[in-house]
PDB file of N, CA and C in Angstrom:
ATOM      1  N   UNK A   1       0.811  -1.205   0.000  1.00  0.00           N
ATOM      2  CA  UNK A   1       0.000   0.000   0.000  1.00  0.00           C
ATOM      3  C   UNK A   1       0.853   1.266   0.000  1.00  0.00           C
ATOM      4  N   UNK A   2       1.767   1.384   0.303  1.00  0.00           N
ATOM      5  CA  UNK A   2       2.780   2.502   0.361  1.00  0.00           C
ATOM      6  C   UNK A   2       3.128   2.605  -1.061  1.00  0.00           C
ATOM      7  N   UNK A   3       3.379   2.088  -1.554  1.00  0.00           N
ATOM      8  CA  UNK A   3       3.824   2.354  -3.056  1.00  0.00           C
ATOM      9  C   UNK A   3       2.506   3.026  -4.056  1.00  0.00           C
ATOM     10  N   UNK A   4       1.514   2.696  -3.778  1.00  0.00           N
ATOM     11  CA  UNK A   4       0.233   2.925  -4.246  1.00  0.00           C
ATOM     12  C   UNK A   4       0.109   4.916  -3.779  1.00  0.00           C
ATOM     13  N   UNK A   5      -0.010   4.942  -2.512  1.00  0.00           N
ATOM     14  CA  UNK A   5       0.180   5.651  -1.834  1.00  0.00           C
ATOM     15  C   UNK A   5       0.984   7.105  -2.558  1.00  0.00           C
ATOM     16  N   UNK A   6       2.421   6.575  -2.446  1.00  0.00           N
ATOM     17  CA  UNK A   6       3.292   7.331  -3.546  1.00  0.00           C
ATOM     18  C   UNK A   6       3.150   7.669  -4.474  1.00  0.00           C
ATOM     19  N   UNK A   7       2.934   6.694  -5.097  1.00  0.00           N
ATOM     20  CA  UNK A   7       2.233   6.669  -7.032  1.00  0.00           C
ATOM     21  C   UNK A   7       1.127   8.163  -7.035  1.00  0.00           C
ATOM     22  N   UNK A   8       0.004   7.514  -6.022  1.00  0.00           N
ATOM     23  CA  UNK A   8      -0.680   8.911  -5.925  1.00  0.00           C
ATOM     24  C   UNK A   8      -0.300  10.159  -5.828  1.00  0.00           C
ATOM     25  N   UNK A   9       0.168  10.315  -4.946  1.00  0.00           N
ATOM     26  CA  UNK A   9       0.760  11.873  -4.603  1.00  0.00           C
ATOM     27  C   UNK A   9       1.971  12.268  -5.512  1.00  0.00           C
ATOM     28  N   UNK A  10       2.694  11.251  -6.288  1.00  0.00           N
ATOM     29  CA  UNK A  10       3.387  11.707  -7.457  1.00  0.00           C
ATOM     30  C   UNK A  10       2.160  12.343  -8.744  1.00  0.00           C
ATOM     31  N   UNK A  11       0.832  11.436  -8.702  1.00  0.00           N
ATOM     32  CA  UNK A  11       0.338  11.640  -9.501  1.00  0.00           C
ATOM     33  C   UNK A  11      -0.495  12.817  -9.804  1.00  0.00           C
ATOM     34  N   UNK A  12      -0.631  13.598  -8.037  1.00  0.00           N
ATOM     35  CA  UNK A  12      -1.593  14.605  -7.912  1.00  0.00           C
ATOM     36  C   UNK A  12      -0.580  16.009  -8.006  1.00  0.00           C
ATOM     37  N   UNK A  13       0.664  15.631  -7.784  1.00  0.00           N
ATOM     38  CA  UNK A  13       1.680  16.877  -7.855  1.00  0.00           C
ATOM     39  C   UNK A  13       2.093  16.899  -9.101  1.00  0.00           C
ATOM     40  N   UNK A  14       1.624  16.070 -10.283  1.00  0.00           N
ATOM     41  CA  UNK A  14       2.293  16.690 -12.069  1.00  0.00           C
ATOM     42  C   UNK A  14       0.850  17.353 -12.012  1.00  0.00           C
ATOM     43  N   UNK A  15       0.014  16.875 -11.270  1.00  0.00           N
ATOM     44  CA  UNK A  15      -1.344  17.113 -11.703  1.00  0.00           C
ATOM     45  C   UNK A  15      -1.399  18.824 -12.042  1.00  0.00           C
ATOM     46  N   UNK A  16      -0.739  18.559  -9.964  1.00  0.00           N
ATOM     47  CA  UNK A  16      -0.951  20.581 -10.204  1.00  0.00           C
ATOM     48  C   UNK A  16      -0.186  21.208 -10.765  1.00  0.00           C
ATOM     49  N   UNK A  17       1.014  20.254 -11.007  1.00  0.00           N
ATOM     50  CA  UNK A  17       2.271  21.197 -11.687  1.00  0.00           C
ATOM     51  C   UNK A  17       1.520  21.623 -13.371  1.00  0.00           C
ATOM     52  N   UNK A  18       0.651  20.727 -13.785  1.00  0.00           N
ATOM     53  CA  UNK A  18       0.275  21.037 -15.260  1.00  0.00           C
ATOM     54  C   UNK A  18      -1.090  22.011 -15.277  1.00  0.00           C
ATOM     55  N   UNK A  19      -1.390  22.372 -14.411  1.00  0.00           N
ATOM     56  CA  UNK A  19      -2.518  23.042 -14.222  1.00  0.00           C
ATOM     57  C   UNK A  19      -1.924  24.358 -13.873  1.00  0.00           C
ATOM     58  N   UNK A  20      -0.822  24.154 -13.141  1.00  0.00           N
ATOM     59  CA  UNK A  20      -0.222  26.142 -12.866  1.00  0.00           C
ATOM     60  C   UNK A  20       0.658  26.238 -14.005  1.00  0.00           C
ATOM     61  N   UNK A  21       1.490  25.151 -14.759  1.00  0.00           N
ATOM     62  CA  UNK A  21       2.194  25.492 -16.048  1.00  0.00           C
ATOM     63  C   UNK A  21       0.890  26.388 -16.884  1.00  0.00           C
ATOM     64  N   UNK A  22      -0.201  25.186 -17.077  1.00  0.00           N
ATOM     65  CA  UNK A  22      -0.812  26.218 -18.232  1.00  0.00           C
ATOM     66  C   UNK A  22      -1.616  27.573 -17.763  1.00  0.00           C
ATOM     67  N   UNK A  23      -1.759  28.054 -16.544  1.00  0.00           N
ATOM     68  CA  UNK A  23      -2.427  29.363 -16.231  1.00  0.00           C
ATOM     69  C   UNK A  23      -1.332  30.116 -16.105  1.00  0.00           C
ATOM     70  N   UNK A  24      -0.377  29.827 -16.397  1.00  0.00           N
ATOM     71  CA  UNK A  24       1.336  30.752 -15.983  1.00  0.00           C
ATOM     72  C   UNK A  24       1.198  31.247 -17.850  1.00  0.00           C
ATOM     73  N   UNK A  25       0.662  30.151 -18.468  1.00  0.00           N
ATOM     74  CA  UNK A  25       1.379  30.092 -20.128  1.00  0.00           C
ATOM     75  C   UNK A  25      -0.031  31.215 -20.485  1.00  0.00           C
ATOM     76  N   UNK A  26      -1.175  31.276 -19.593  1.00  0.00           N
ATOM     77  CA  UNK A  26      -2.397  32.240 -19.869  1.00  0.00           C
ATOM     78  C   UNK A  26      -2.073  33.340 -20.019  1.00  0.00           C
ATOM     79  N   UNK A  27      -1.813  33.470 -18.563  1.00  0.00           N
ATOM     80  CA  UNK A  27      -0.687  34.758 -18.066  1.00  0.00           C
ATOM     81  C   UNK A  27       0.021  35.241 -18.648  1.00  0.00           C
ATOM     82  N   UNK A  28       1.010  35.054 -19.625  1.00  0.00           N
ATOM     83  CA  UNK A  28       1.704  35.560 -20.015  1.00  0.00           C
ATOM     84  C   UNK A  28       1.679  36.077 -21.731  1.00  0.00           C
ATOM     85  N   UNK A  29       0.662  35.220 -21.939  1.00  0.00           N
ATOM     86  CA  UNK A  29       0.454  35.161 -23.368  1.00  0.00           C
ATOM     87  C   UNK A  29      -0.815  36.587 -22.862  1.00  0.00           C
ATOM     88  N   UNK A  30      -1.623  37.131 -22.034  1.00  0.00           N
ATOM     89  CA  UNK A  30      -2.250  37.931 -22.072  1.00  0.00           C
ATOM     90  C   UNK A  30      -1.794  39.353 -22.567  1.00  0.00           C
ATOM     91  N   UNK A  31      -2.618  39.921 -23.791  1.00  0.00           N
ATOM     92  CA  UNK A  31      -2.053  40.796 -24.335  1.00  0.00           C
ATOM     93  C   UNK A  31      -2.350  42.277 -23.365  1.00  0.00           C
ATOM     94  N   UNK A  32      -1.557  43.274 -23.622  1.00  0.00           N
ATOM     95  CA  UNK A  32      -1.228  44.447 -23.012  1.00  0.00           C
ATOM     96  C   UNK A  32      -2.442  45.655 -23.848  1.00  0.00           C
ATOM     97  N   UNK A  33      -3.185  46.182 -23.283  1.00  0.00           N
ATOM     98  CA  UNK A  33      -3.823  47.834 -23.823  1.00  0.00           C
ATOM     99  C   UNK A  33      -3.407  48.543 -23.107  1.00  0.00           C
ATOM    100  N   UNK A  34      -2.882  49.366 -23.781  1.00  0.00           N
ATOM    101  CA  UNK A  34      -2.617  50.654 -23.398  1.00  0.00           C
ATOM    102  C   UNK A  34      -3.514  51.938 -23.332  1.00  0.00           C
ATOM    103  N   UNK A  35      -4.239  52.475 -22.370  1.00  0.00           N
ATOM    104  CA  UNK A  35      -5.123  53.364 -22.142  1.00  0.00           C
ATOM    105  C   UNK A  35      -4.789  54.978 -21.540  1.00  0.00           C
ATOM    106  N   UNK A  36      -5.377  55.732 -22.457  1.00  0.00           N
ATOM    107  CA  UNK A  36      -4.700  57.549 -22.025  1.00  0.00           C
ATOM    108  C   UNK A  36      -5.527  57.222 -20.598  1.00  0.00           C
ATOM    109  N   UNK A  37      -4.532  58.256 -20.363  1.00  0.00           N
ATOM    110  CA  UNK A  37      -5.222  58.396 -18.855  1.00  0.00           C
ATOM    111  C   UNK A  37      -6.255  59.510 -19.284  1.00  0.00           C
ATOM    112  N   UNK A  38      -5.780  60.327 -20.196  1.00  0.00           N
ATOM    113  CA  UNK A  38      -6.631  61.795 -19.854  1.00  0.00           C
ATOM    114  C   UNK A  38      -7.929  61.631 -21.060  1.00  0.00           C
ATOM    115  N   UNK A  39      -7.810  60.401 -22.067  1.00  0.00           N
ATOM    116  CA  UNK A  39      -8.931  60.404 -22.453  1.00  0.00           C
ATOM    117  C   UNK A  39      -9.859  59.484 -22.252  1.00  0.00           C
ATOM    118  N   UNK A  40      -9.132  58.278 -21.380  1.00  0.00           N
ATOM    119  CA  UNK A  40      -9.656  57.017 -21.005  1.00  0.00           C
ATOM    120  C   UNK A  40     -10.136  55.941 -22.427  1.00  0.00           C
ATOM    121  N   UNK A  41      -9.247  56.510 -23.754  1.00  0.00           N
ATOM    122  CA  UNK A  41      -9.478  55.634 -24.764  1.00  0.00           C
ATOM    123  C   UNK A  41      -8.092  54.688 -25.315  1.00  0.00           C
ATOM    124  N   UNK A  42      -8.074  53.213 -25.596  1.00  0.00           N
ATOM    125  CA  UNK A  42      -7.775  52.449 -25.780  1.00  0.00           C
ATOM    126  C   UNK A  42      -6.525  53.375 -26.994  1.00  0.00           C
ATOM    127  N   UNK A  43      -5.204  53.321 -26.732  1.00  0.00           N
ATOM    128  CA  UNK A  43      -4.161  53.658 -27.933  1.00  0.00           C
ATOM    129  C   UNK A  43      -3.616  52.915 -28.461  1.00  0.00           C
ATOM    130  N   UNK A  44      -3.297  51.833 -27.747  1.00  0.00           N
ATOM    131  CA  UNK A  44      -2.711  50.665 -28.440  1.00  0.00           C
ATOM    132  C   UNK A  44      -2.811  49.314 -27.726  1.00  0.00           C
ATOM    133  N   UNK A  45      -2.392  48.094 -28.458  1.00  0.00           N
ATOM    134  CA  UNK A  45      -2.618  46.500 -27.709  1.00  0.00           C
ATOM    135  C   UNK A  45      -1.206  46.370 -28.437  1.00  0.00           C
ATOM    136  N   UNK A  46      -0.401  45.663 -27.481  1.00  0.00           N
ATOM    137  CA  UNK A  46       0.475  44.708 -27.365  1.00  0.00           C
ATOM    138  C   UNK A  46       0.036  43.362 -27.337  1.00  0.00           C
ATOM    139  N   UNK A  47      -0.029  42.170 -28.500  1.00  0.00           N
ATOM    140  CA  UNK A  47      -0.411  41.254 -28.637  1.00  0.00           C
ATOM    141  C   UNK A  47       1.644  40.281 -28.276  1.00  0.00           C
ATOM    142  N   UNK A  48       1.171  39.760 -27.576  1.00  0.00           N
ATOM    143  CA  UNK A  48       2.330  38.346 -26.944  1.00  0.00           C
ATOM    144  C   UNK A  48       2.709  36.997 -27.606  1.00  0.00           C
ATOM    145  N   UNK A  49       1.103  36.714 -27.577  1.00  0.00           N
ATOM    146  CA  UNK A  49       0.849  35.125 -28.650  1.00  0.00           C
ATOM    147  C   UNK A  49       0.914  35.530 -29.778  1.00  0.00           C
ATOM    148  N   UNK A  50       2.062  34.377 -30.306  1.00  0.00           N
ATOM    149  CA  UNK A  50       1.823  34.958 -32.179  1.00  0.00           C
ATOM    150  C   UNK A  50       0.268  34.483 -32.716  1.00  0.00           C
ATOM    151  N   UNK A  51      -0.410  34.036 -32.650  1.00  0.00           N
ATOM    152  CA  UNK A  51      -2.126  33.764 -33.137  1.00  0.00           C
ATOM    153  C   UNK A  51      -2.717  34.970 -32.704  1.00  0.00           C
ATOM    154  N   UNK A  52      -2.484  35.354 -31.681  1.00  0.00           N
ATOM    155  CA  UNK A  52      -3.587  36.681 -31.419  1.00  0.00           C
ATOM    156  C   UNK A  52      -3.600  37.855 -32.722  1.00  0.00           C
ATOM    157  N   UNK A  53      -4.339  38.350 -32.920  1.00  0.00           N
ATOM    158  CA  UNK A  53      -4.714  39.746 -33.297  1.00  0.00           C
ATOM    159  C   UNK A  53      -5.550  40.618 -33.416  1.00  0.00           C
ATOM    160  N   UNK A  54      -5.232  41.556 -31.784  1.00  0.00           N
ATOM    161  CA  UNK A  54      -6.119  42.555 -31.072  1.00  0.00           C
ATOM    162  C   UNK A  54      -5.838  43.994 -31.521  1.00  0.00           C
ATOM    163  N   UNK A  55      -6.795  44.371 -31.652  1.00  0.00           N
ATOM    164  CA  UNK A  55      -6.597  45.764 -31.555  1.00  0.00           C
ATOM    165  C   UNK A  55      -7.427  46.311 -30.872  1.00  0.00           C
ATOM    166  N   UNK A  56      -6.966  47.699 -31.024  1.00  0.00           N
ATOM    167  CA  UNK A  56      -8.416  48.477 -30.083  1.00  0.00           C
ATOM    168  C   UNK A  56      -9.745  48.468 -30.366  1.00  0.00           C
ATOM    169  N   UNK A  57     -10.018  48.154 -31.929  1.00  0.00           N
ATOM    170  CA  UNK A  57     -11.165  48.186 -32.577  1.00  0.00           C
ATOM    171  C   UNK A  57     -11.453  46.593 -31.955  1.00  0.00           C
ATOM    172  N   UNK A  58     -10.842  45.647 -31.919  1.00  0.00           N
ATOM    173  CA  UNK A  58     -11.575  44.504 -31.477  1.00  0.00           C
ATOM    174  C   UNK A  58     -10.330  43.912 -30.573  1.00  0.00           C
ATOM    175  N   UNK A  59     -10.511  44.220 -29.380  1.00  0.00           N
ATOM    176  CA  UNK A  59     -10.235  44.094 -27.937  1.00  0.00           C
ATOM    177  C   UNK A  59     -10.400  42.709 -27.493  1.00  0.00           C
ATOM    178  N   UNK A  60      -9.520  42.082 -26.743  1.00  0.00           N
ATOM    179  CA  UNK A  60      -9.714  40.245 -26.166  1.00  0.00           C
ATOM    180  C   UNK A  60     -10.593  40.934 -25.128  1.00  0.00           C
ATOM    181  N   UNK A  61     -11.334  39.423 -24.633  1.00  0.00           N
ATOM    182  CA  UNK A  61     -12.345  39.868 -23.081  1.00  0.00           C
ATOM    183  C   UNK A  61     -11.287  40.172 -21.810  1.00  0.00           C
ATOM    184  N   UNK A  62     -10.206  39.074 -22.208  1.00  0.00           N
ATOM    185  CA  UNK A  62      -9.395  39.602 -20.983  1.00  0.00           C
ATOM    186  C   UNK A  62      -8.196  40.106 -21.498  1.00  0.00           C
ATOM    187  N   UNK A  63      -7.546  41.102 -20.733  1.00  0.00           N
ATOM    188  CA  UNK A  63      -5.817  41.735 -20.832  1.00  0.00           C
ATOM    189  C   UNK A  63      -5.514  42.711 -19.700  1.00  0.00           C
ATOM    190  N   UNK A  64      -4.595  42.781 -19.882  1.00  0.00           N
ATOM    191  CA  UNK A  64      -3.892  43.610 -18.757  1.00  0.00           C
ATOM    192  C   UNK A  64      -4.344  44.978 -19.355  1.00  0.00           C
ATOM    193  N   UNK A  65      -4.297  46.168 -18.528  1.00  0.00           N
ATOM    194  CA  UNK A  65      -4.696  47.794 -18.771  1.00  0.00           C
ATOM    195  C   UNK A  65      -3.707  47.888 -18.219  1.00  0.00           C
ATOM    196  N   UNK A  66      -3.059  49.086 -19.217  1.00  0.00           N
ATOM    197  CA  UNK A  66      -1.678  49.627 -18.952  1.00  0.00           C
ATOM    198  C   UNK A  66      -2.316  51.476 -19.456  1.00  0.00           C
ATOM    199  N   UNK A  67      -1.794  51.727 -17.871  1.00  0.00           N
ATOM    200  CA  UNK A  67      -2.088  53.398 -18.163  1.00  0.00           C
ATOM    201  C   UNK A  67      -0.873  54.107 -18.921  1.00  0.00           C
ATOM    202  N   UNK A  68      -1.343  55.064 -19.820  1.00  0.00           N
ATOM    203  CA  UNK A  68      -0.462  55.546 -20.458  1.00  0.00           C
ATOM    204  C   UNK A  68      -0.925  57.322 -20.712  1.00  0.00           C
ATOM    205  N   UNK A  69       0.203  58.361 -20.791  1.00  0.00           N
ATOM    206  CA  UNK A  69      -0.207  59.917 -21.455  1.00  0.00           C
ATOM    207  C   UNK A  69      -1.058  59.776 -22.263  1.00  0.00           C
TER     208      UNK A  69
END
């Protein structure tokens, strides 16, 4: 039973290791807008993932807001 035991908890720690790899790989691939401060309108997107292509005219649901002049 100890070996069983092991097996498990080897099996539940790739588990989580592959579950925070891919929300790390979310994370990072999330593209950047850049927003005036003084007009509060969208100037530019920094796209990360080469497949993405955001712009301000068509915005991902999620990204980071980056204040900008």
């Amino acid at each position: 039973m100890k070996g069983l035991g092991e097996l498990l908890l080897v099996v539940a720690a790739v588990l989580v290791f592959v579950v925070y790899a891919d929300a790390m790989s979310n994370v990072l691939d999330m593209p950047d807008v850049h927003v005036s401060n003084s007009s509060q309108q969208c100037v530019n997107v920094i796209n990360y993932a080469p497949e993405d292509d955001y712009s301000c005219e068509n915005l991902p649901e999620i990204y980071n807001q980056v204040w900008v002049k």
